[in-house]
Protein backbone atom coordinates (compact mmCIF):
# COMPACT_ATOMS: atom_id res chain seq x y z
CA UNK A 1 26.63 4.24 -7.50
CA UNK A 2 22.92 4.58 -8.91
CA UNK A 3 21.08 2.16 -9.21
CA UNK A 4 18.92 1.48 -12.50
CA UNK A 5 15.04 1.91 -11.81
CA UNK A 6 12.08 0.96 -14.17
CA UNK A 7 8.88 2.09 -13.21
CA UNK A 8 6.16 -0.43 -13.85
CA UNK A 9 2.44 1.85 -14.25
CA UNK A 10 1.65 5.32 -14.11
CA UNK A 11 -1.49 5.29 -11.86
CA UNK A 12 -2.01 7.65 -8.62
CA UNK A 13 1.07 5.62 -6.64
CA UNK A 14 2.69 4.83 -9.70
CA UNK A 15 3.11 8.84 -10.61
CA UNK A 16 4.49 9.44 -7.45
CA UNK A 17 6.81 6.33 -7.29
CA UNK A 18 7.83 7.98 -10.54
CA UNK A 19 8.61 11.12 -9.72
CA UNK A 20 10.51 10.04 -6.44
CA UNK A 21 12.44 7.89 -8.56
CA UNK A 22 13.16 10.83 -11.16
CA UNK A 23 14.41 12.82 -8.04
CA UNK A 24 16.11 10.39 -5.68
CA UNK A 25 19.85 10.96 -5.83
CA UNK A 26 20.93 7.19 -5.56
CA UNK A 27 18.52 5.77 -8.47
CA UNK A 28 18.77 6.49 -12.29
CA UNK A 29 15.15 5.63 -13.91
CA UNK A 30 15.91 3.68 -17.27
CA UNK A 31 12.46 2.74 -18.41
CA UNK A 32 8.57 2.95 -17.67
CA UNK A 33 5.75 0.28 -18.56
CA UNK A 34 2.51 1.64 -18.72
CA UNK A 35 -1.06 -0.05 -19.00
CA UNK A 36 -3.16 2.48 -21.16
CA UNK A 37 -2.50 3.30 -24.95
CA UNK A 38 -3.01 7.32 -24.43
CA UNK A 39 0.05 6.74 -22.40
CA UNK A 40 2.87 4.96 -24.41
CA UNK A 41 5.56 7.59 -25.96
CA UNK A 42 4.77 9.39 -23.58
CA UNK A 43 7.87 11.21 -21.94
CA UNK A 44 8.06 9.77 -18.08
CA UNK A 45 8.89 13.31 -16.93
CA UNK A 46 5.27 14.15 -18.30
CA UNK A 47 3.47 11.10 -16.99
CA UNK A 48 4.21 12.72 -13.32
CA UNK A 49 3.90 16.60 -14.18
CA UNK A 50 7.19 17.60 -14.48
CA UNK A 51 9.66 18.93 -17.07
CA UNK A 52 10.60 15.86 -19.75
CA UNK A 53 13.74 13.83 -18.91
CA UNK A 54 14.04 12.36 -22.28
CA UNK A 55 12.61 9.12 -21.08
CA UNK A 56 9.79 7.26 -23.58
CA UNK A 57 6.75 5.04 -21.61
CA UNK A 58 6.55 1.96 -23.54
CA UNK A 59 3.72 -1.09 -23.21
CA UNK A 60 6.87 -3.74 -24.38
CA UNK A 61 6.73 -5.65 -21.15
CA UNK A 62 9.52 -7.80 -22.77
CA UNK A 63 11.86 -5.27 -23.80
CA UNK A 64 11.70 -4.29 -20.13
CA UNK A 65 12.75 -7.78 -19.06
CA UNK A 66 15.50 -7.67 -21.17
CA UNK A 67 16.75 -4.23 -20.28
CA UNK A 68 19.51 -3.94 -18.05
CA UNK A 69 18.19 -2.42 -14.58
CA UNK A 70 18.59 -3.36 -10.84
CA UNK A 71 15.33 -2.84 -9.60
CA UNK A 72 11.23 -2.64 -10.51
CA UNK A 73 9.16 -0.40 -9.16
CA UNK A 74 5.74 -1.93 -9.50
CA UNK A 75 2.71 -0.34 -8.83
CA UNK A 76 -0.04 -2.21 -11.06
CA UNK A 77 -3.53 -2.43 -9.89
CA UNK A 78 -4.51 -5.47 -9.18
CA UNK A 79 -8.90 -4.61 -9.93
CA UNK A 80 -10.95 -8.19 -9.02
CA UNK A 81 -8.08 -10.46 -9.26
CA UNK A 82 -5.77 -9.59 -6.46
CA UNK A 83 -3.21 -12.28 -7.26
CA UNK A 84 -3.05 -11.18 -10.74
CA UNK A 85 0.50 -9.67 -10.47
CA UNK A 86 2.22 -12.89 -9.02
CA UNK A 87 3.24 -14.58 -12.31
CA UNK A 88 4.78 -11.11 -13.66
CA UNK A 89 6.59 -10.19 -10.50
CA UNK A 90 7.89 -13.47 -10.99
CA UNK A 91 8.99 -13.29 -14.32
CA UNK A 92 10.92 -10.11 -13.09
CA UNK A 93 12.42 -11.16 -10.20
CA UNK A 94 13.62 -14.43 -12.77
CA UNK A 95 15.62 -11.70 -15.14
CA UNK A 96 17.31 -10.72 -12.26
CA UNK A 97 15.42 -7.28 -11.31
CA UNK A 98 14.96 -6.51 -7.96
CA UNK A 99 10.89 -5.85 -7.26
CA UNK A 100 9.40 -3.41 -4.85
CA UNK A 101 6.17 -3.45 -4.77
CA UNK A 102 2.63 -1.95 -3.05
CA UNK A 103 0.58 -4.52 -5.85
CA UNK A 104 0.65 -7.41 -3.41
CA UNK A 105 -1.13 -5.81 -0.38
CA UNK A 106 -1.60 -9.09 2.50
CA UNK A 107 2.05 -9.99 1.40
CA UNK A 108 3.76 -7.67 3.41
CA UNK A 109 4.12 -10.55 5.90
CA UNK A 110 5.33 -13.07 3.04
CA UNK A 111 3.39 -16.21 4.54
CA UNK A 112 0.54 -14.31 4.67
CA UNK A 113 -1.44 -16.29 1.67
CA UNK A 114 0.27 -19.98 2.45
CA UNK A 115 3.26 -21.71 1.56
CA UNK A 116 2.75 -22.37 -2.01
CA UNK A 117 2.27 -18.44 -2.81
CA UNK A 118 5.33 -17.99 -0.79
CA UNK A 119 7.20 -20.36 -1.71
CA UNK A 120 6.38 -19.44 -5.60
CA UNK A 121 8.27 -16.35 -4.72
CA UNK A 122 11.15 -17.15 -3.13
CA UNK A 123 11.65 -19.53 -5.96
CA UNK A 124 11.68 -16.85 -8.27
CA UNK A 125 13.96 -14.52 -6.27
CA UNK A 126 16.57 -17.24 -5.84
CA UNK A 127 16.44 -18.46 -9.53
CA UNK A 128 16.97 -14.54 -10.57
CA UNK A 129 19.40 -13.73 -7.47
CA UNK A 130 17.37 -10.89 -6.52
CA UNK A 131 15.10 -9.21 -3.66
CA UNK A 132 11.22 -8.79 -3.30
CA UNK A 133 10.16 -6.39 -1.02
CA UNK A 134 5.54 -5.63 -0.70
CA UNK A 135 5.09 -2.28 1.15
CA UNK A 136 3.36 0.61 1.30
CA UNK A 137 1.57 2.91 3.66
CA UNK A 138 -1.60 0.63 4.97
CA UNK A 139 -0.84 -1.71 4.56
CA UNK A 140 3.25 -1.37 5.35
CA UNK A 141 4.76 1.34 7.24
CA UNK A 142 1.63 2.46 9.47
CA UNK A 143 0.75 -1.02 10.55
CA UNK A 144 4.07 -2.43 10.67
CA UNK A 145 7.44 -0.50 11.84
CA UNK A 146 5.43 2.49 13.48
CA UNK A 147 3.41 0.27 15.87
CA UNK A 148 5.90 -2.02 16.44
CA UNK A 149 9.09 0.27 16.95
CA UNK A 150 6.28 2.45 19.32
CA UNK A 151 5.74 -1.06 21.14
CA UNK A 152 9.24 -0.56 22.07
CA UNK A 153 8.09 2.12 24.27
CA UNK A 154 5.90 0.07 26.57
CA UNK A 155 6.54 -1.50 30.05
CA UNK A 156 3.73 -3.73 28.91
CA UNK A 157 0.51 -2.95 26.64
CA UNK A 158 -2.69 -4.46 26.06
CA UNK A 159 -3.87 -3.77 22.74
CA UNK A 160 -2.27 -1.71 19.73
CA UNK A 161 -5.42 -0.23 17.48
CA UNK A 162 -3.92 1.23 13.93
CA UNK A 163 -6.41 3.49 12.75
CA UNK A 164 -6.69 4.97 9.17
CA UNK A 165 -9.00 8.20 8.32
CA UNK A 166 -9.66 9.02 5.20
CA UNK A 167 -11.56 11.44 2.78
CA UNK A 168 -12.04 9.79 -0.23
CA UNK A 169 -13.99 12.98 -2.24
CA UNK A 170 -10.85 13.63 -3.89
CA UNK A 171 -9.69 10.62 -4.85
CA UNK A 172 -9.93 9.62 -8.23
CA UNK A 173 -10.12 5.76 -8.85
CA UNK A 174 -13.45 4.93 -9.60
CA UNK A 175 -12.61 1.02 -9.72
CA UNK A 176 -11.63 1.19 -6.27
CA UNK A 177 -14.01 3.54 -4.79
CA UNK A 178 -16.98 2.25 -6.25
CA UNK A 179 -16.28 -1.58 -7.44
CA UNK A 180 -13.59 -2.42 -4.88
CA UNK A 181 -15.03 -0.52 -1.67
CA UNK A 182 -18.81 -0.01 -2.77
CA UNK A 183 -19.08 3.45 -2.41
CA UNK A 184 -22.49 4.72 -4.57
CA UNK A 185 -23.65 1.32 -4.30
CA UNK A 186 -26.66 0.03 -2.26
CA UNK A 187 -26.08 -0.55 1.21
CA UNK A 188 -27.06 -3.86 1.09
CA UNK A 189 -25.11 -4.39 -2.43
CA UNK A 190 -21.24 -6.46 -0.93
CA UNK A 191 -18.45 -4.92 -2.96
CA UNK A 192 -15.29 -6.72 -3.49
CA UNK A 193 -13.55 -5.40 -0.21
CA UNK A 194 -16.58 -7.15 1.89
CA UNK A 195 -16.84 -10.12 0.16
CA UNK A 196 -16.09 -12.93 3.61
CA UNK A 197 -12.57 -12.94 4.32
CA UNK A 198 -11.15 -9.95 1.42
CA UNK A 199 -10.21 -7.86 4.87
CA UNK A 200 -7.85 -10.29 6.32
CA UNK A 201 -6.75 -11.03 2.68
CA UNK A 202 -5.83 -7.20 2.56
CA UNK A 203 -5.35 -7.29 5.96
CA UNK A 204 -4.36 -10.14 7.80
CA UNK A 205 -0.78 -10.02 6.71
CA UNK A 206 0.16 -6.77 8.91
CA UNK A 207 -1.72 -8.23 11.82
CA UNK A 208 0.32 -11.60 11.27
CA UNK A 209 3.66 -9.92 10.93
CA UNK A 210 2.78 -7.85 14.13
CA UNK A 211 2.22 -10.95 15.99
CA UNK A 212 5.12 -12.70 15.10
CA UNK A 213 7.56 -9.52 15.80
CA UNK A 214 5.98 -9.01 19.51
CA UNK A 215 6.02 -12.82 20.20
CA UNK A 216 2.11 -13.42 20.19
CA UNK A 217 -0.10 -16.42 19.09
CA UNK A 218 -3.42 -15.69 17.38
CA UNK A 219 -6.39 -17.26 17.97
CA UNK A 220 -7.98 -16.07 14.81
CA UNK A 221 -8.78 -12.96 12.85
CA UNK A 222 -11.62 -11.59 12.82
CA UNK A 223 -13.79 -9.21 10.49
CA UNK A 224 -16.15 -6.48 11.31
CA UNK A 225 -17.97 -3.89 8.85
CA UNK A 226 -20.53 -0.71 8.63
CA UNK A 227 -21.51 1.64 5.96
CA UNK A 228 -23.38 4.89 6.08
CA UNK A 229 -25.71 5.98 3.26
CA UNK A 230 -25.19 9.85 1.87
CA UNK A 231 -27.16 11.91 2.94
CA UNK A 232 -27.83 13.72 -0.23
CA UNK A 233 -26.01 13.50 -3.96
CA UNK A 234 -21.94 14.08 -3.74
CA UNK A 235 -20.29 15.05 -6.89
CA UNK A 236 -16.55 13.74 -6.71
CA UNK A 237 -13.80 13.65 -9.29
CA UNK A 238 -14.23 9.13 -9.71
CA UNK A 239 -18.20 10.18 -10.44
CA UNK A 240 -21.48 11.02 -8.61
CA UNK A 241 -22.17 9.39 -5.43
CA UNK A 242 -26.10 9.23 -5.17
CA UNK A 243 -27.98 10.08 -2.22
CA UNK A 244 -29.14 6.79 0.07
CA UNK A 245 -26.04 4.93 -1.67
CA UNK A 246 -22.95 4.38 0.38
CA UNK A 247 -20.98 7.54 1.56
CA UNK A 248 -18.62 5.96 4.63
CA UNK A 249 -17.29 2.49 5.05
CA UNK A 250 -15.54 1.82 8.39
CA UNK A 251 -14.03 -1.98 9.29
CA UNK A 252 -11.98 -3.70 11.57
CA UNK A 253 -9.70 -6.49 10.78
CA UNK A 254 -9.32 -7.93 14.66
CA UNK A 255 -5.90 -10.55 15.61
CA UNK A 256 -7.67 -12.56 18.45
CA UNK A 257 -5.57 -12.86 22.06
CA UNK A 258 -7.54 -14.89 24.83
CA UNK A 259 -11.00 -14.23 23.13
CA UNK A 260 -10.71 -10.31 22.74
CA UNK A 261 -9.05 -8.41 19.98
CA UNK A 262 -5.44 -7.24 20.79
CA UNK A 263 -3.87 -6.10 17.38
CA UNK A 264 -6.48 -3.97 15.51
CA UNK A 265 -6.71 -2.23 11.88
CA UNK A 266 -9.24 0.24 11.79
CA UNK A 267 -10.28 2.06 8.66
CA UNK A 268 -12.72 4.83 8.48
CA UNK A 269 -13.47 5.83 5.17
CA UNK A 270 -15.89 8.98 3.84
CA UNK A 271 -16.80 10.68 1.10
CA UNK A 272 -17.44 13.82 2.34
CA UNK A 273 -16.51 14.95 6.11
CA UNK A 274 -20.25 15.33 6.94
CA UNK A 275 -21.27 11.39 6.35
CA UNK A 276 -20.84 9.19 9.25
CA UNK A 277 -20.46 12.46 12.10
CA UNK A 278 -20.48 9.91 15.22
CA UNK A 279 -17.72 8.21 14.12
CA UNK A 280 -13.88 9.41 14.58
CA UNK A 281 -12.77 11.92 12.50
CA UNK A 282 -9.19 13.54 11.17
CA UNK A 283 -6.93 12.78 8.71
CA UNK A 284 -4.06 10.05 8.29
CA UNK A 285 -3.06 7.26 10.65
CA UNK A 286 -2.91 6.74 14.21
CA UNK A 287 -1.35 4.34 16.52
CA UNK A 288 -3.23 3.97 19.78
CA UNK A 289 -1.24 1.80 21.99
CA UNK A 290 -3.33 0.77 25.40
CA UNK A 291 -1.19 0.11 28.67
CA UNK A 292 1.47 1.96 30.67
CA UNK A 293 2.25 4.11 29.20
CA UNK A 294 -0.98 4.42 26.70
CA UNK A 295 0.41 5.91 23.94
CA UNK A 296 -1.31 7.77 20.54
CA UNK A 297 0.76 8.49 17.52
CA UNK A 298 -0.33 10.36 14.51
CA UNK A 299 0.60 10.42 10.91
CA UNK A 300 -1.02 13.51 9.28
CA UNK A 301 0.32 13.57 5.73
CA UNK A 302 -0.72 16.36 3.09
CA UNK A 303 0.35 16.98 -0.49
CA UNK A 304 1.61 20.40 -1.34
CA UNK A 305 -1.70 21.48 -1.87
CA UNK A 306 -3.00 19.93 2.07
CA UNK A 307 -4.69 17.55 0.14
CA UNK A 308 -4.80 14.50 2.68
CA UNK A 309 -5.44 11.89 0.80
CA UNK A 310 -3.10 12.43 -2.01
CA UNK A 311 -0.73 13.12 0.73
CA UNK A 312 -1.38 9.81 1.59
CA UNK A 313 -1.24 8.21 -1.82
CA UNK A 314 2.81 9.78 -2.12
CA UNK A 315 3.86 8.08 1.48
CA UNK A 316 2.54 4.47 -0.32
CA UNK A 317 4.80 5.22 -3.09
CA UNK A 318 7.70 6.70 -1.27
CA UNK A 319 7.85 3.91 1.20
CA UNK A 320 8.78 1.37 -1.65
CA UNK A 321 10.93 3.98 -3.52
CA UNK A 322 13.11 4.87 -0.75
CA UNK A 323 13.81 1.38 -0.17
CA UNK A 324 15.10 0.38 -3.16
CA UNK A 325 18.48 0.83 -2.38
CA UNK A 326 18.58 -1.22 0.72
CA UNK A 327 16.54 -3.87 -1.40
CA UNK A 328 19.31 -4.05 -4.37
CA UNK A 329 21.91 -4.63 -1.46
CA UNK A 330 20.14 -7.57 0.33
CA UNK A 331 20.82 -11.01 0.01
CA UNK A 332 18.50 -12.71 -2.63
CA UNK A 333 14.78 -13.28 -1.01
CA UNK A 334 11.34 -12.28 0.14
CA UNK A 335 11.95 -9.69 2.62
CA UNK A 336 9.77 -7.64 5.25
CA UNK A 337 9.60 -4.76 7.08
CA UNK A 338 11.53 -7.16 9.81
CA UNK A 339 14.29 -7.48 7.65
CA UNK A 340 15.06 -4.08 6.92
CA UNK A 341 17.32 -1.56 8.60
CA UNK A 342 15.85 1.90 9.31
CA UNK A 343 15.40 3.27 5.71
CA UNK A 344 15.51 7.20 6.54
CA UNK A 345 15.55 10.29 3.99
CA UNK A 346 19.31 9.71 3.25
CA UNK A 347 20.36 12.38 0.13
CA UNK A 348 16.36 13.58 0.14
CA UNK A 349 16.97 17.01 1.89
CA UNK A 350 15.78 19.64 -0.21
């Protein structure tokens, strides 16, 4: 049996999540919801750069809610309000859609923002009958089941450090790169992402939902931050980045153990590969797990083109994507990466 997708936005995760869908032998896309005018009528097939599949975009969020499907794929930006999609993935989950989503970033640990947001949820899931599953890349899959099923390894460890590296030059999203993250603004300017406490809001969840799966009590979380300026004008697809304005952004998001941090996202983000050259380069994710045996694991994804970013921006979408049927099967709820058997590449084999 397929099961009935709708795609919900057609942005960079949402035209992968789209085209995964199109090609996934267990799901049957039935509808698309898109945000921008230039979009609607659109045929979906053309939305991700493939042939048409006879499929119309529409912006008739209602007609969606009303359409017979199992599951939403929902990849909506969520810009300066971060919470913004809670009320709609409610109202989807309340027709009795199953949701899969990357839109709700900290709530891949669902307690992550407090009982009343979680509760909010599973209130909605259990009045539709139907699943809610946040994941992604980072956060999800790199700072959740990798880590922890590496953990598994260990005859003991000391600290597990998840470290994202990233070229941003061809990435474009000018919200995020230059409202959201602050890039080609002043280094003393605070974009959204360092705004006190916005990193454990993206953040803390994976550290939380690490903690509880290896049996550890936090002291606290803790946020640290530094920006390099470029070094001369960078011309990127999002827009110019202007020389003595922010090029690199690297943080830490810290979960505290006995005063030192033991569970550690680490993000390095560029521009351009020449900004920032003391600090670590590559490409993709890696898992550095300190104790006996240390152990470093690395996720080097590329498009078809060895673009690394946008190789990065398909794993976000097919994480949630190739879930979807394990998420239609589940009891009604607000799952996590805990609850889920290993979802492999089942029927993908090209």
């Amino acid at each position: 049996m397929a099961y009935r997708v709708i795609q919900w936005s057609t942005g960079n995760v949402g035209a992968c999540s789209l085209q995964a869908i199109i090609n996934h032998p267990q799901l049957d896309l039935v509808g698309v919801w898109v945000y921008h005018d230039t979009k609607a009528g659109l045929d979906a097939g053309e939305l991700c750069g493939i042939e048409p599949i006879g499929i119309k975009a529409t912006q008739d969020a209602e007609a969606l809610m009303a359409m017979e499907a199992d599951c939403v794929c929902y990849t909506s930006i969520t810009g300066i309000n971060p919470l913004g999609p809670i009320d709609e993935i409610c109202q989807i989950l309340r027709s009795g859609k199953n949701v899969v989503t990357c839109s709700l970033i900290s709530l891949v640990y669902p307690g992550a923002l407090g009982p009343d947001i979680h509760q909010k949820l599973e209130d909605a899931c259990k009045e539709g009958g139907a699943s809610l599953l946040v994941s992604g890349i980072d956060p999800g899959f790199a700072n959740d089941v990798l880590p922890l099923t590496l953990s598994g390894l260990s005859e003991r460890w000391e600290s597990i450090r998840i470290q994202e590296i990233v070229n941003y030059a061809t990435y474009n999203q000018p919200e995020i790169l230059f409202e959201t993250m602050g890039f080609g603004k002043p280094l003393d300017a605070q974009p959204l992402i360092l705004t006190p406490g916005a990193l454990t809001f993206a953040w803390g969840g994976p550290i939380k939902l690490m903690a509880e799966a290896l049996g550890i009590e936090l002291e606290e979380i803790r946020e640290v931050h530094n920006r390099m300026p470029a070094p001369t004008d960078l011309e990127t697809p999002a827009g110019i980045i202007k020389e003595g304005t922010c090029a690199a952004l690297r943080f830490e998001v810290q979960g505290i153990v006995k005063g030192r941090p033991v569970l550690i996202v680490e993000h390095v983000t560029r521009m351009h590969d020449d900004v920032a050259p003391d600090w670590p380069h590559g490409r993709g994710h890696t898992v550095i797990i300190e104790g006996r045996p240390r152990i470093v694991c690395s996720v080097q994804p590329e498009d078809e083109h060895g673009d690394h970013a946008v190789g990065g921006v398909i794993l976000t979408a097919t994480r949630i994507v190739n879930a979807i049927p394990t998420v239609c099967a589940a009891p009604a709820g607000f799952m996590s990466a805990l609850d889920l058997p290993l979802i492999t590449g089942k029927g993908l084999f090209a």
